[in-house]
Protein backbone atom coordinates (compact mmCIF):
# COMPACT_ATOMS: atom_id res chain seq x y z
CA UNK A 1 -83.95 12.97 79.11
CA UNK A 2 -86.91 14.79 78.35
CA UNK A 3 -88.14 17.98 79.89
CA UNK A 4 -89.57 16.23 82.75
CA UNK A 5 -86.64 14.50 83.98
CA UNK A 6 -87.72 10.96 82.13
CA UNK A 7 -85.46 8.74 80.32
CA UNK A 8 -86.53 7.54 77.17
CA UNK A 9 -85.26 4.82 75.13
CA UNK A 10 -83.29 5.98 71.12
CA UNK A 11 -85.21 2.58 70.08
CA UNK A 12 -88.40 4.95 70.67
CA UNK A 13 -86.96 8.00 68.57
CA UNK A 14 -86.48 6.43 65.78
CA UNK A 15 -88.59 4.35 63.81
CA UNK A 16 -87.33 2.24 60.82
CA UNK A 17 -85.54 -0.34 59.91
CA UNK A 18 -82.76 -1.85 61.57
CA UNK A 19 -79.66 -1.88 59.64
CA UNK A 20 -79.86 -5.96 59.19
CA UNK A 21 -83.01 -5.40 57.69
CA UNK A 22 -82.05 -2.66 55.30
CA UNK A 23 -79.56 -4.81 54.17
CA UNK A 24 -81.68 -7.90 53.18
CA UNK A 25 -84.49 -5.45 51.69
CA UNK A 26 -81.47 -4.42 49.37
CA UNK A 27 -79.87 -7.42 48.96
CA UNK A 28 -83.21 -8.84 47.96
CA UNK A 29 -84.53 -5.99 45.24
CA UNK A 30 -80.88 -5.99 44.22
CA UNK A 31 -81.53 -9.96 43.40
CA UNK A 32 -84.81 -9.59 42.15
CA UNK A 33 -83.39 -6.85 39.38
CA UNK A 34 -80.93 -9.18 38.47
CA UNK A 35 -82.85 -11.76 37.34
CA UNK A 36 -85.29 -9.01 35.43
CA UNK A 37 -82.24 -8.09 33.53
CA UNK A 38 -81.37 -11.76 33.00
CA UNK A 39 -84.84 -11.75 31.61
CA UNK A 40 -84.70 -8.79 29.84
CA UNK A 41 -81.15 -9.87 28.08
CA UNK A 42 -82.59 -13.13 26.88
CA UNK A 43 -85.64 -11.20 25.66
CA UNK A 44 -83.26 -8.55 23.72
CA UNK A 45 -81.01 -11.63 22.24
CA UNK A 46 -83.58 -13.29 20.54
CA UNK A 47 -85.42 -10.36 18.84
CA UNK A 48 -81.51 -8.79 17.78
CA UNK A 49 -78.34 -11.03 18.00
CA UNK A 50 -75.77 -7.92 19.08
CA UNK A 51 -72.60 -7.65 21.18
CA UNK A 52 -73.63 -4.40 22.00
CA UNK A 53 -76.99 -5.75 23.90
CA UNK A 54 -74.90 -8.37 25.81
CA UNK A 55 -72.50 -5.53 26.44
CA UNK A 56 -75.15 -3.36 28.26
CA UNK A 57 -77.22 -5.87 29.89
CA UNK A 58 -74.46 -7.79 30.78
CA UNK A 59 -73.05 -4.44 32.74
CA UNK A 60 -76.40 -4.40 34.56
CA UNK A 61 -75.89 -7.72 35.51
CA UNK A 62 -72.44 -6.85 36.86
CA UNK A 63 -73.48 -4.21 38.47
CA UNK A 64 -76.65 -5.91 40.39
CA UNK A 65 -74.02 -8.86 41.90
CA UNK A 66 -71.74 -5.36 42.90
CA UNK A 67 -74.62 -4.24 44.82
CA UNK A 68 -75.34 -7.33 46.55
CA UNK A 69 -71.91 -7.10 47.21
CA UNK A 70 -71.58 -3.88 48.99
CA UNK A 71 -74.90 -4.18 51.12
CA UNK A 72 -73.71 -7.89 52.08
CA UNK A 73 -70.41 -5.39 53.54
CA UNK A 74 -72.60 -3.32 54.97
CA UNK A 75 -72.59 0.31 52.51
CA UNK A 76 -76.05 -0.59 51.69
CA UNK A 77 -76.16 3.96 50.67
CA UNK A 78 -73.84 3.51 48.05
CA UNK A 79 -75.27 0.34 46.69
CA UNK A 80 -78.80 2.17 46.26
CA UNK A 81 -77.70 4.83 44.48
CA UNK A 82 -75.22 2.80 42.50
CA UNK A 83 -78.40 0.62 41.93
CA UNK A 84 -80.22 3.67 40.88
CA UNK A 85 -78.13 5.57 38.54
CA UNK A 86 -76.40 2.45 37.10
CA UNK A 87 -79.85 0.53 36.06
CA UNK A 88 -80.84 3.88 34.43
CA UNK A 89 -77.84 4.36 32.72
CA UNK A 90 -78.87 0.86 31.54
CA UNK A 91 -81.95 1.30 30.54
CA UNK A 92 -80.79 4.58 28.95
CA UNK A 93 -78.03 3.18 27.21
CA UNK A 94 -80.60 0.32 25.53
CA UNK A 95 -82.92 3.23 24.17
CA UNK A 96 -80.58 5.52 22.77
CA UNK A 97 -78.01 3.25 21.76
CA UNK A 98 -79.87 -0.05 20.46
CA UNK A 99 -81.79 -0.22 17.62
């Protein structure tokens, strides 16, 4: 109730996205980044033949189907930031570690 004595509906508190939603929206960029780094591994294969680059891109692959994973199960939080850190970890791990 407001100061007046009105009822208003939560539904006009808060505006966002609806938990269904927030889960396809991940679900879907989690997809999406999986197939860049099935690009991105194909791309790295031909130019250097090295376990090391399946090793790393093969880990982001992992770890995109993980994330699908947990959002599908609803902890669509913890699949972001898994998302996140564990892409740039990937990403990191390619420049510092591969030639």
């Amino acid at each position: 109730m407001d100061a007046t004595g009105n009822e208003q509906p939560l539904s006009e508190d808060r505006a966002g996205l609806t938990p269904r939603q927030a889960r396809r929206i991940r679900i879907i960029v989690a997809s999406v980044l999986m197939g860049a780094m099935a690009l991105v591994l194909v791309i790295r294969l031909a130019s250097r033949h090295s376990v090391l680059v399946v090793g790393v891109y093969g880990a982001a692959l992992v770890l995109c189907g993980v994330v699908i994973e947990l959002s599908r199960n609803g902890r669509t939080r913890l699949g972001t930031w898994l998302l996140g850190i564990g892409l740039a970890a990937a990403l990191a791990a390619d420049w510092l570690l591969l030639p």
